[in-house]
Each structure stands twice: as structure tokens, then as C-alpha cells.
PDB file of N, CA and C in Angstrom:
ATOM      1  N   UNK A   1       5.358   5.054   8.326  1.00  0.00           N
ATOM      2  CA  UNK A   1       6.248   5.237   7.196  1.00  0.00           C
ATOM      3  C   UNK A   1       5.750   4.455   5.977  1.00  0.00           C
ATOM      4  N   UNK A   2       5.268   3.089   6.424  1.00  0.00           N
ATOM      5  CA  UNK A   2       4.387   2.224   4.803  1.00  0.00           C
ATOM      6  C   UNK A   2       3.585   3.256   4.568  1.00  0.00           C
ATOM      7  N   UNK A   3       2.742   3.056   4.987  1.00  0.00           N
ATOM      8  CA  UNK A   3       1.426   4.001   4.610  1.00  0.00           C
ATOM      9  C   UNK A   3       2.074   5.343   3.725  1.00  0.00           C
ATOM     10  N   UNK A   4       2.482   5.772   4.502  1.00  0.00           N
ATOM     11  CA  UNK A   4       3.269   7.640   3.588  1.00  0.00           C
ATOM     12  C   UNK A   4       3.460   7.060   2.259  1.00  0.00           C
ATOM     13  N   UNK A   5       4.861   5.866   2.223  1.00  0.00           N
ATOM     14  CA  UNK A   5       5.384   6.075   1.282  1.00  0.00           C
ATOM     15  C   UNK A   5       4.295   5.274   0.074  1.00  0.00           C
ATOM     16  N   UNK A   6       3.366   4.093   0.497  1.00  0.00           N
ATOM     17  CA  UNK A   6       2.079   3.746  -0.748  1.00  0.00           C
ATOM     18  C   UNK A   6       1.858   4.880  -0.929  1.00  0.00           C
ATOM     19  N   UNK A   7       0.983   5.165  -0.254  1.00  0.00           N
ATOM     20  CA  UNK A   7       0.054   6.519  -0.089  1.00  0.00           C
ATOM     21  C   UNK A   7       0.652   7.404  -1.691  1.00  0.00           C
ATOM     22  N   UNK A   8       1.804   8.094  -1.317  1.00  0.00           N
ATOM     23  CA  UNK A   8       3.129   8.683  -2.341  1.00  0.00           C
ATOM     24  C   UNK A   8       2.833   7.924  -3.799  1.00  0.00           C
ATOM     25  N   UNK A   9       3.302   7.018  -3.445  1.00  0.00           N
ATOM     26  CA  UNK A   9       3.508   5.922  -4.150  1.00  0.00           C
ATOM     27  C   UNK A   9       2.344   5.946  -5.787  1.00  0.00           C
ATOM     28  N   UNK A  10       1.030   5.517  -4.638  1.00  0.00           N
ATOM     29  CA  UNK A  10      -0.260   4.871  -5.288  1.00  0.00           C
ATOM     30  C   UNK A  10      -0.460   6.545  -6.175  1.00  0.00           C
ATOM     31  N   UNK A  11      -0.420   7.836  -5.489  1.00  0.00           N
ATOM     32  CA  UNK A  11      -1.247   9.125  -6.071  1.00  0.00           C
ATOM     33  C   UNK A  11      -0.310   9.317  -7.148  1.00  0.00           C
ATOM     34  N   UNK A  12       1.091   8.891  -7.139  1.00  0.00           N
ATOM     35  CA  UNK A  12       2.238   9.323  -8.595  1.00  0.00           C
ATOM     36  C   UNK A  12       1.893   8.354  -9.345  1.00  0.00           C
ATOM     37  N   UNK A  13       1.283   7.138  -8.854  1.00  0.00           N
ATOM     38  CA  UNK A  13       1.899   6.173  -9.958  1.00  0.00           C
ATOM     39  C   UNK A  13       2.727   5.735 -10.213  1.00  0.00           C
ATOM     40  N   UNK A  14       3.903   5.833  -8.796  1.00  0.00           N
ATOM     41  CA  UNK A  14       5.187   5.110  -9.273  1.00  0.00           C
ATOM     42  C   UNK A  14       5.318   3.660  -8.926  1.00  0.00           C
ATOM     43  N   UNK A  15       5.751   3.186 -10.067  1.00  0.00           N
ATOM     44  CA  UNK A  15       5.847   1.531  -9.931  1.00  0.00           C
ATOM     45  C   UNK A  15       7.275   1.416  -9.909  1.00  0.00           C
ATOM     46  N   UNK A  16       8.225   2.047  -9.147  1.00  0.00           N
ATOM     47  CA  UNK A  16       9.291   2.060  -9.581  1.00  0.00           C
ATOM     48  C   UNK A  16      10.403   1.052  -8.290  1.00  0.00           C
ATOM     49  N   UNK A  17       9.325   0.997  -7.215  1.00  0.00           N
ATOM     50  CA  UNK A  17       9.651   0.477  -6.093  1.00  0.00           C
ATOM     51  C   UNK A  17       8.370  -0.603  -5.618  1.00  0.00           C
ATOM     52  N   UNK A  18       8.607  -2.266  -4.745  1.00  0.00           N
ATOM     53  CA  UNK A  18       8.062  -2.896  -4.298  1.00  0.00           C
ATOM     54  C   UNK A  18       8.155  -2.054  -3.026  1.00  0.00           C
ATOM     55  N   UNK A  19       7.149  -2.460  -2.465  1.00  0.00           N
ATOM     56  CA  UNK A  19       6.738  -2.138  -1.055  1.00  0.00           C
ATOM     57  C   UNK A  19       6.370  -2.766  -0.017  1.00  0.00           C
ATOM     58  N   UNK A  20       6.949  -3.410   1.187  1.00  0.00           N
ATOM     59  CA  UNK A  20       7.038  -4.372   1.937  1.00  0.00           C
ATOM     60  C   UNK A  20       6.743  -3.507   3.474  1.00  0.00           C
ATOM     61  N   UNK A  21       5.700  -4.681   4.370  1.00  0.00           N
ATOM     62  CA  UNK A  21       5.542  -3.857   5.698  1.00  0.00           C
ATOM     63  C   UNK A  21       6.123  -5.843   5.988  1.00  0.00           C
ATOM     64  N   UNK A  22       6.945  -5.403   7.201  1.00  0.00           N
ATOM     65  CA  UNK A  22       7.400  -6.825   7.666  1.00  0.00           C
ATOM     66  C   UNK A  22       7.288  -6.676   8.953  1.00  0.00           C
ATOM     67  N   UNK A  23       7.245  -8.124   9.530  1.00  0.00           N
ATOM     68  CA  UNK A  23       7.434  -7.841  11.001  1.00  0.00           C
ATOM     69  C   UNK A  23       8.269  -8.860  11.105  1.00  0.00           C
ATOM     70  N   UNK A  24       9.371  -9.121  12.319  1.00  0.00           N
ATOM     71  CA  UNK A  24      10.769  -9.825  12.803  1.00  0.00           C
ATOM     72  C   UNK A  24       9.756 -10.648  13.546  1.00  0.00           C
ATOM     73  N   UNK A  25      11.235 -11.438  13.821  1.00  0.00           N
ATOM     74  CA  UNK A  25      10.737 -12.700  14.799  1.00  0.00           C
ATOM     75  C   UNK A  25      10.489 -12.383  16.234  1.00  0.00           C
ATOM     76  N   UNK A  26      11.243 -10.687  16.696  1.00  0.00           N
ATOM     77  CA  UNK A  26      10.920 -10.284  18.261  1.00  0.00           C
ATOM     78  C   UNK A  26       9.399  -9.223  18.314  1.00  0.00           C
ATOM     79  N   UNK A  27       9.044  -9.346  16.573  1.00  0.00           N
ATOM     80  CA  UNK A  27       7.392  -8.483  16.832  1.00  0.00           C
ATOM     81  C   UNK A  27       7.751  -7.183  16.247  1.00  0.00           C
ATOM     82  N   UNK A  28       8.534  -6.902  16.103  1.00  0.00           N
ATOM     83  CA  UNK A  28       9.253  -5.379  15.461  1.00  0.00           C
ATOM     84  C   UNK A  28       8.151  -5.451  13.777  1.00  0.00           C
ATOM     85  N   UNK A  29       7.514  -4.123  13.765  1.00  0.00           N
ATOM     86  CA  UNK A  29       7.185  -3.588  12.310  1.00  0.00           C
ATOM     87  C   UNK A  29       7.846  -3.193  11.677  1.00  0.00           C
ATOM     88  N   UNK A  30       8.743  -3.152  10.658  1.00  0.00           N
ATOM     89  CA  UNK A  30       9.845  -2.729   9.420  1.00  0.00           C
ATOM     90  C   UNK A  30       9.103  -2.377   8.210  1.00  0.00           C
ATOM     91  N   UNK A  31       9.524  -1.423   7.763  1.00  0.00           N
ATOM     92  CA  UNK A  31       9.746  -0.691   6.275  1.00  0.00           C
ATOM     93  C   UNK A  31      10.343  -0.934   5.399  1.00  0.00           C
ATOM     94  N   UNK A  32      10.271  -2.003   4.363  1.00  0.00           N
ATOM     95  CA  UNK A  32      11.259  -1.749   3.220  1.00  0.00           C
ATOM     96  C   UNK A  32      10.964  -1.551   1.985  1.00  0.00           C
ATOM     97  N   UNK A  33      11.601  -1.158   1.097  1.00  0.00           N
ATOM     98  CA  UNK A  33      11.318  -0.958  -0.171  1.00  0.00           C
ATOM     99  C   UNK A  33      12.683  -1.498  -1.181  1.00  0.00           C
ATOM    100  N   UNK A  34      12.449  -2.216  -2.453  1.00  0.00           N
ATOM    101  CA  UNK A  34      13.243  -2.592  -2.885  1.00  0.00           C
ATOM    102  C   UNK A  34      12.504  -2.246  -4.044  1.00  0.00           C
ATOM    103  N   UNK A  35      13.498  -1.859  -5.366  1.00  0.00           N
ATOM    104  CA  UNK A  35      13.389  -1.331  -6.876  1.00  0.00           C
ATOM    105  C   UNK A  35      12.268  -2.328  -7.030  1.00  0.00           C
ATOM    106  N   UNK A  36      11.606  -2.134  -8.473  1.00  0.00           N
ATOM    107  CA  UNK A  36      10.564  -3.525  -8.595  1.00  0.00           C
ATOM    108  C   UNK A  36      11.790  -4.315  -9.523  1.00  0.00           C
ATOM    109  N   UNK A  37      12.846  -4.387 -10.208  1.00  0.00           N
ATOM    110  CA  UNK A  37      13.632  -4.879 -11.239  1.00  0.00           C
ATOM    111  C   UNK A  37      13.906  -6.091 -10.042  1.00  0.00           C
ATOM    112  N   UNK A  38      14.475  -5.603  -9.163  1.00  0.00           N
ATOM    113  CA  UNK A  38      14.763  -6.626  -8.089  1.00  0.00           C
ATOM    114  C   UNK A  38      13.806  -7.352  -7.555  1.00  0.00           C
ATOM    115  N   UNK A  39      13.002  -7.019  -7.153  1.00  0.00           N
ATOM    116  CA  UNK A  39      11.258  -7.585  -6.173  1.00  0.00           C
ATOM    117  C   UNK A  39      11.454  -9.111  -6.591  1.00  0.00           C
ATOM    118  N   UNK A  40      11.706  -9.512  -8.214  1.00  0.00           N
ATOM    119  CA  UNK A  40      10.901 -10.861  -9.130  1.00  0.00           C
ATOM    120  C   UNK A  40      12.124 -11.462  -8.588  1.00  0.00           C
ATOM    121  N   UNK A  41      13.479 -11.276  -7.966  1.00  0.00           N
ATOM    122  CA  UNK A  41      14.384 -12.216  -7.384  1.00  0.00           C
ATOM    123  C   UNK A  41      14.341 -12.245  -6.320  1.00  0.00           C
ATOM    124  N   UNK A  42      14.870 -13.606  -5.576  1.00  0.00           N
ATOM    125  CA  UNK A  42      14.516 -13.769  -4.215  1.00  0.00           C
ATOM    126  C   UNK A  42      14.911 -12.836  -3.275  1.00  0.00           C
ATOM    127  N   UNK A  43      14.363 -12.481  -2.693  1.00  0.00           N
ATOM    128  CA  UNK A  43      14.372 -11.668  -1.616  1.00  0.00           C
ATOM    129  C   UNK A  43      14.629 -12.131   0.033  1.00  0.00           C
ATOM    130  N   UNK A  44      15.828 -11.998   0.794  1.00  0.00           N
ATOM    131  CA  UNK A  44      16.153 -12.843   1.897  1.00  0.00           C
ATOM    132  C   UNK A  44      15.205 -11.945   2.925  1.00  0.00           C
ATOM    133  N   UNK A  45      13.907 -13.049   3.424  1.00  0.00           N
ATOM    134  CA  UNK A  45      13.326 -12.489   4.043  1.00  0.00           C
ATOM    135  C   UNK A  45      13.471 -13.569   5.381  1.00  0.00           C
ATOM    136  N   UNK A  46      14.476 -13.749   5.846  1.00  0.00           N
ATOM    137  CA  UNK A  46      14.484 -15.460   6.250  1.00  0.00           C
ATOM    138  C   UNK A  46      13.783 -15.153   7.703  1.00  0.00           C
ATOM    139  N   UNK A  47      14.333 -14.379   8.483  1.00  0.00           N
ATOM    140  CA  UNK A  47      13.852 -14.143   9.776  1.00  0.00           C
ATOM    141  C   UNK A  47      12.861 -12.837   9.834  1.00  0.00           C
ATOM    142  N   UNK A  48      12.166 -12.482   8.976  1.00  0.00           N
ATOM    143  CA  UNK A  48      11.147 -11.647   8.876  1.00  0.00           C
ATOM    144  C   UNK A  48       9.481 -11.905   8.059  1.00  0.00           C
ATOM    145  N   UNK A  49       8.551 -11.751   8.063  1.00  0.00           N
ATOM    146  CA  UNK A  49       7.770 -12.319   7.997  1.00  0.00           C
ATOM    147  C   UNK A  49       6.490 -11.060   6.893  1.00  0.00           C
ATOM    148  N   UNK A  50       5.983 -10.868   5.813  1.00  0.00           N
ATOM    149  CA  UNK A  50       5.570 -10.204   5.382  1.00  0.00           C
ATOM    150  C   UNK A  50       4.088 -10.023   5.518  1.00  0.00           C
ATOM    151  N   UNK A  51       4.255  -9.082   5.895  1.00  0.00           N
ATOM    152  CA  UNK A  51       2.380  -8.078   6.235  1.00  0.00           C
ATOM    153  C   UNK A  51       1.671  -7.824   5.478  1.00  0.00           C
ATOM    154  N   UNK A  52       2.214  -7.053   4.639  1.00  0.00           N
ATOM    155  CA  UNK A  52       1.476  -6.169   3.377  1.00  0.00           C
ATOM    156  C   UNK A  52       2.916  -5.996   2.295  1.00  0.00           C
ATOM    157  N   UNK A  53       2.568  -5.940   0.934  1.00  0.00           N
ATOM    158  CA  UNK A  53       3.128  -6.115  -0.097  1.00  0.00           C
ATOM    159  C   UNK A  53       2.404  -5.294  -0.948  1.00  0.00           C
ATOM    160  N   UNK A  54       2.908  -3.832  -1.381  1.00  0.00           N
ATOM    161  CA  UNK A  54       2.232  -3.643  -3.016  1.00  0.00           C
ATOM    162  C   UNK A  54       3.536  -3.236  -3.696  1.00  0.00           C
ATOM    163  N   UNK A  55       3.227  -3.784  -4.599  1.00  0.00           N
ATOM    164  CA  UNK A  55       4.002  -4.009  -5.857  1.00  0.00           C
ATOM    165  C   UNK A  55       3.164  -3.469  -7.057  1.00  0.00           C
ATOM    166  N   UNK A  56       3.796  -3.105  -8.539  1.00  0.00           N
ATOM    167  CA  UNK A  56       3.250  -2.339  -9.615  1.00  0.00           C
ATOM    168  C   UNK A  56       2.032  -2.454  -9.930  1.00  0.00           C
ATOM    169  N   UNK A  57       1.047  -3.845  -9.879  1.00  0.00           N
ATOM    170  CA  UNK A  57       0.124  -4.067  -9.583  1.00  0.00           C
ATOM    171  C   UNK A  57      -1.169  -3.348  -8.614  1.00  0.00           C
ATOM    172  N   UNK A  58      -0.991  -3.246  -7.645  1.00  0.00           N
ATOM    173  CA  UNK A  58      -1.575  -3.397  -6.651  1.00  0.00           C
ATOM    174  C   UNK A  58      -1.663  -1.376  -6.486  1.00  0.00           C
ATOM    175  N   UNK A  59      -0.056  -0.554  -7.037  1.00  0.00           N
ATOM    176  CA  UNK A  59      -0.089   0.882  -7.037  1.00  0.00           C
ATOM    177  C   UNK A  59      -1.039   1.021  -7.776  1.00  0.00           C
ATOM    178  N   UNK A  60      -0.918   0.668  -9.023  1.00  0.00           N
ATOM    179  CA  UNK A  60      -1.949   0.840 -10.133  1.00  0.00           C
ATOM    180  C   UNK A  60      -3.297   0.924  -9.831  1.00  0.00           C
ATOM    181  N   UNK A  61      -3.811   0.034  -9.505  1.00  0.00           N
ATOM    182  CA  UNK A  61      -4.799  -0.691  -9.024  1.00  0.00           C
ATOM    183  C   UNK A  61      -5.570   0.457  -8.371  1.00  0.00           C
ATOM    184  N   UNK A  62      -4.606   1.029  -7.249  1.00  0.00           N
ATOM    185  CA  UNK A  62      -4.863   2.274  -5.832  1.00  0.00           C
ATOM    186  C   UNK A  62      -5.018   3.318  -6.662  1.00  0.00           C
ATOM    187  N   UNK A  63      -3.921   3.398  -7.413  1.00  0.00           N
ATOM    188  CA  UNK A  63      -4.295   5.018  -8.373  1.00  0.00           C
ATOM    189  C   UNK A  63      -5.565   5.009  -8.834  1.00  0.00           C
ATOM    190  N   UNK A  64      -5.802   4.169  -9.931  1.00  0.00           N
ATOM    191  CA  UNK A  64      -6.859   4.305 -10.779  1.00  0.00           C
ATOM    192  C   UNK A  64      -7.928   4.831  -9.708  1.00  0.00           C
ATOM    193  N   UNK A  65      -8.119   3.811  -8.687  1.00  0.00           N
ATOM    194  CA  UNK A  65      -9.319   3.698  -8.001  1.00  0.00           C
ATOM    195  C   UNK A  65      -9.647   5.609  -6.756  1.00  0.00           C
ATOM    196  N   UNK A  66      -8.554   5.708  -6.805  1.00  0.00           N
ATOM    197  CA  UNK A  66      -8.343   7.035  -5.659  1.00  0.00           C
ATOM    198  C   UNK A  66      -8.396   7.991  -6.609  1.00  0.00           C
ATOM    199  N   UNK A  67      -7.961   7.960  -7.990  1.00  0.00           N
ATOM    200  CA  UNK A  67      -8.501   9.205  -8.545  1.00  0.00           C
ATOM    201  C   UNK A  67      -7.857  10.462  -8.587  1.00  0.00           C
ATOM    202  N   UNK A  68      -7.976  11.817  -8.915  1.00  0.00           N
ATOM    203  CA  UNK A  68      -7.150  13.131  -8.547  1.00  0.00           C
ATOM    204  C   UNK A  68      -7.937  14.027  -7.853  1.00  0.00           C
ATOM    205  N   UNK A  69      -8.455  14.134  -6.635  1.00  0.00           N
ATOM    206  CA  UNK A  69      -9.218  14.822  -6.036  1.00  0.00           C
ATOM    207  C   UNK A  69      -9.016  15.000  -4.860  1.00  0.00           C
ATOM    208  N   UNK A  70      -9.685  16.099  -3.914  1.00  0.00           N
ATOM    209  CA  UNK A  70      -9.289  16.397  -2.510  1.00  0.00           C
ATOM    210  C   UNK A  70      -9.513  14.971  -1.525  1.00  0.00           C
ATOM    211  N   UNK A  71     -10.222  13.953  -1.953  1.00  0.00           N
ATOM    212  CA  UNK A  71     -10.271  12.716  -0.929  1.00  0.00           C
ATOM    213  C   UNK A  71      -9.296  11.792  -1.221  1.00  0.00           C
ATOM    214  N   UNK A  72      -8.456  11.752  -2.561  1.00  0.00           N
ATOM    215  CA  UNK A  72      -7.663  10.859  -2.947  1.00  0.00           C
ATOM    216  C   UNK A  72      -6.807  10.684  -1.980  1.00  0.00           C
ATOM    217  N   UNK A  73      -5.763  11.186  -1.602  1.00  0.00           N
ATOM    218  CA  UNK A  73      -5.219  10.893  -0.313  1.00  0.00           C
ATOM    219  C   UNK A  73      -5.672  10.101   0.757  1.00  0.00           C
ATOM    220  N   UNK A  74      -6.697  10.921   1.625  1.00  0.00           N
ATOM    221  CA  UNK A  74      -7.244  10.464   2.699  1.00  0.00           C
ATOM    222  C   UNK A  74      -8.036   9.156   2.425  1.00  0.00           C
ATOM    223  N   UNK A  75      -8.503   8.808   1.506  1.00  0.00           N
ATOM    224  CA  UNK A  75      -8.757   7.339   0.889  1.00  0.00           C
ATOM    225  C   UNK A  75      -7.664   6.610   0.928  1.00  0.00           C
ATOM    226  N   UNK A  76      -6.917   6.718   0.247  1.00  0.00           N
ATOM    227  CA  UNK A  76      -5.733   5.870  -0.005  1.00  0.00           C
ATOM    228  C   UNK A  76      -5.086   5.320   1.445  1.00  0.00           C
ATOM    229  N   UNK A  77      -4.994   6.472   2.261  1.00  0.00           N
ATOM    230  CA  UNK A  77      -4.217   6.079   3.415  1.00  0.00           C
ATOM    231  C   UNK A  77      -5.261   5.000   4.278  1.00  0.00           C
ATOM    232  N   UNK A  78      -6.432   5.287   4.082  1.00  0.00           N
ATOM    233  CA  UNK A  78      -7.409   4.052   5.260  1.00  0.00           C
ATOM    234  C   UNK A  78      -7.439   2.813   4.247  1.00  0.00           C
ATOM    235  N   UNK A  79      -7.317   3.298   3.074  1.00  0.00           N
ATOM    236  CA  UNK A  79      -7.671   2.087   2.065  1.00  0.00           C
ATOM    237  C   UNK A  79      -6.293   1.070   2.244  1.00  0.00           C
ATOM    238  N   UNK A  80      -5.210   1.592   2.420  1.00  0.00           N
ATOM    239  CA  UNK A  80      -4.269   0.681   2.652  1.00  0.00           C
ATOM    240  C   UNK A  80      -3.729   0.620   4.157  1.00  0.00           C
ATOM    241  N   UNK A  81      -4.757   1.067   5.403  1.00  0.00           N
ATOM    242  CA  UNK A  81      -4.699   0.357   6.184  1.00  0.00           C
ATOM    243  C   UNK A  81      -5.720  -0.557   6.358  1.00  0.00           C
ATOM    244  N   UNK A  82      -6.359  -0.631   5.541  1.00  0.00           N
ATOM    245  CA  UNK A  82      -7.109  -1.813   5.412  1.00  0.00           C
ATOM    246  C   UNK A  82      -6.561  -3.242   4.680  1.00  0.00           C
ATOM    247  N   UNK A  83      -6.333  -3.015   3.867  1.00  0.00           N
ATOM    248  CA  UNK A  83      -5.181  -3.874   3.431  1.00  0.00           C
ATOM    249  C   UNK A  83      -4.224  -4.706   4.569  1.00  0.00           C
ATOM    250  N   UNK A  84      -3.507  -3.993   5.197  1.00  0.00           N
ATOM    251  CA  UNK A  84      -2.561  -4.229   5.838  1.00  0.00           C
ATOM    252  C   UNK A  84      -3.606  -4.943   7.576  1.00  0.00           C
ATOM    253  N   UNK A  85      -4.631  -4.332   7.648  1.00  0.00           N
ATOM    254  CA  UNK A  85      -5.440  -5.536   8.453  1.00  0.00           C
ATOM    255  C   UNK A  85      -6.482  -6.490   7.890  1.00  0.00           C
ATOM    256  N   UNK A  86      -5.914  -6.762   6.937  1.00  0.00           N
ATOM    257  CA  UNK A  86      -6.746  -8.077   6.263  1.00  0.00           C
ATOM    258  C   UNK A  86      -8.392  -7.594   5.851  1.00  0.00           C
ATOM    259  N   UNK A  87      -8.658  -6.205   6.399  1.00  0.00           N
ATOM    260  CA  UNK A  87      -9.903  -5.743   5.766  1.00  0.00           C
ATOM    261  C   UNK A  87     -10.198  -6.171   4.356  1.00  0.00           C
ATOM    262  N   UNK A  88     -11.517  -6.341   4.171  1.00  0.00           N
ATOM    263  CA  UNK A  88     -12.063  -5.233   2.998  1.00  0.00           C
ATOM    264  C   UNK A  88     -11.868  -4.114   2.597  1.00  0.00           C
ATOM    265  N   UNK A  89     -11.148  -3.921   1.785  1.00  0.00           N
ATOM    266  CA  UNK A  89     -11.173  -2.208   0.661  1.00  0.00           C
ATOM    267  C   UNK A  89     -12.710  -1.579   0.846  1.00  0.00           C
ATOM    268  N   UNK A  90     -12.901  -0.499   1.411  1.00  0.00           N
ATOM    269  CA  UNK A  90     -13.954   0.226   0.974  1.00  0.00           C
ATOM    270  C   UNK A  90     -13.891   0.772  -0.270  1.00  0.00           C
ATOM    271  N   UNK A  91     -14.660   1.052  -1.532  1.00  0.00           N
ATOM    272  CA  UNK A  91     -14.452   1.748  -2.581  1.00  0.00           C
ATOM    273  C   UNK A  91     -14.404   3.529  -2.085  1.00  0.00           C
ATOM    274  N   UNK A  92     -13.742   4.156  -3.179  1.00  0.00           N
ATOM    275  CA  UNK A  92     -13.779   5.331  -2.968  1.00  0.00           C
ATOM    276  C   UNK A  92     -15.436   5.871  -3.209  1.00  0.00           C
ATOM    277  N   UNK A  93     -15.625   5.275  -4.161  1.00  0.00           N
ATOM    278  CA  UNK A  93     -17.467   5.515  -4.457  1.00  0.00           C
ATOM    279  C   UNK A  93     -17.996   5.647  -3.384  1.00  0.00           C
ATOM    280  N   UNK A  94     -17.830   4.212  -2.216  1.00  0.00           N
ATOM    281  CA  UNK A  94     -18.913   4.645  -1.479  1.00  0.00           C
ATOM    282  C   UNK A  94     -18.558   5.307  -0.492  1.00  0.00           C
ATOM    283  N   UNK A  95     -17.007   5.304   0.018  1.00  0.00           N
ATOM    284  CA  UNK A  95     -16.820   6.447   1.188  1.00  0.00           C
ATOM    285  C   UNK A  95     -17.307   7.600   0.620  1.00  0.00           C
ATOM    286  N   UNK A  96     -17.192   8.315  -0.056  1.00  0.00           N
ATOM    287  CA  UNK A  96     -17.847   9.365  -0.970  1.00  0.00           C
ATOM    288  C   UNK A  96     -19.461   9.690  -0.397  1.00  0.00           C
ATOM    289  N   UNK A  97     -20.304   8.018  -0.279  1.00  0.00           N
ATOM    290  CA  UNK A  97     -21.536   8.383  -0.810  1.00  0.00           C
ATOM    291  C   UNK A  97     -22.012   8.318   0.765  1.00  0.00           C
ATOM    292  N   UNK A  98     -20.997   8.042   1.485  1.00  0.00           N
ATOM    293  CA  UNK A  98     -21.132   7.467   3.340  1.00  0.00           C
ATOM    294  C   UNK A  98     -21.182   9.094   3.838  1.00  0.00           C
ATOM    295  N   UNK A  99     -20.157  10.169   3.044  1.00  0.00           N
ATOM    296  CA  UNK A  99     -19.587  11.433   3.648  1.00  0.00           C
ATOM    297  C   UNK A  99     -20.564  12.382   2.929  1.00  0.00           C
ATOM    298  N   UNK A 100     -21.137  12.446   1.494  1.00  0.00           N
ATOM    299  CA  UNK A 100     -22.116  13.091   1.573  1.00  0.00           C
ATOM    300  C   UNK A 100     -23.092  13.721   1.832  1.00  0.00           C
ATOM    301  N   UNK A 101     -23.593  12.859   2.833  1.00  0.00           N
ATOM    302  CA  UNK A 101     -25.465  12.322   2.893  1.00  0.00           C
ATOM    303  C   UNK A 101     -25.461  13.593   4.052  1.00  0.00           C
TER     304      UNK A 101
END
């Protein structure tokens, strides 16, 4: 469900929502999303623990870089599971230049 909704997210350009992957104190993965107006106030995350975070920043960032084309998607979605395992970002450039050859 993270992934979909960046994914969504990063190809519109909407900065209109923070984006949170959390995990609980029993190991549970959670979904949330909160407006970004709200995001800059505290947020009770007391017994949950944050994974991955993009916020207006970070969409931006994904758009520019993913572009409007038939790989934009399928980039985006490994590109922000990379993210979310502490990877390295591959650029879209070079998955591009990896799938070419």
C-alpha cells in the first residue's frame, strides 16, 4: 500500500500528503498518510517507529527524476523500495542504460 500510494504520489506530483511506512512495537508494517499542513506538527508516533518518510521534498525529488515515460512507474516503485531498505537509489539513467544493452 506505501509503495502504490508514493509511487501515485511521486508520478502526480502531489505534495499534498506526508507519507509514513511505520512499524509497532509487536513488528506490524502500517500505512499512514497525514495532509503535509499537519506533517510540521507533532505527530504522536509514541509506540510506533518510522521506516520510510516522503514528504513534499523527497515527491519532488522522485518526480523530477522518474520523468513521463513507460519506465517511470516501474522505476519509482523499486526506487522507493530502495529507500525503504536503506539502499542506494539507482538513477533512472542508469536502469535505462542496464535494460538497453
Amino acid at each position: 500500500m506505501f509503495v502504490a500510494a508514493v509511487t501515485h504520489s511521486c508520478l502526480t506530483n502531489d505534495q499534498t500528503k506526508v507519507h509514513y511506512l511505520l512499524e509497532s512495537h509487536d513488528g506490524m508494517k502500517k500505512y499512514l498518510f497525514v495532509p503535509a499542513l499537519v506533517s510540521y506538527r507533532e505527530i504522536d508516533l509514541i509506540n510506533d517507529r518510522i521506516l520510510c518518510k516522503f514528504d513534499h521534498n523527497m515527491i519532488d525529488k522522485f518526480h523530477i527524476e522518474a520523468g513521463n515515460d513507460e519506465l517511470s512507474e516501474k522505476w519509482l516503485e523499486g526506487a522507493i523500495q530502495q529507500v525503504i531498505n536503506g539502499e542506494e537509489v539507482m538513477s533512472k539513467e542508469r536502469v535505462e542504460s542496464l535494460y538497453s544493452k
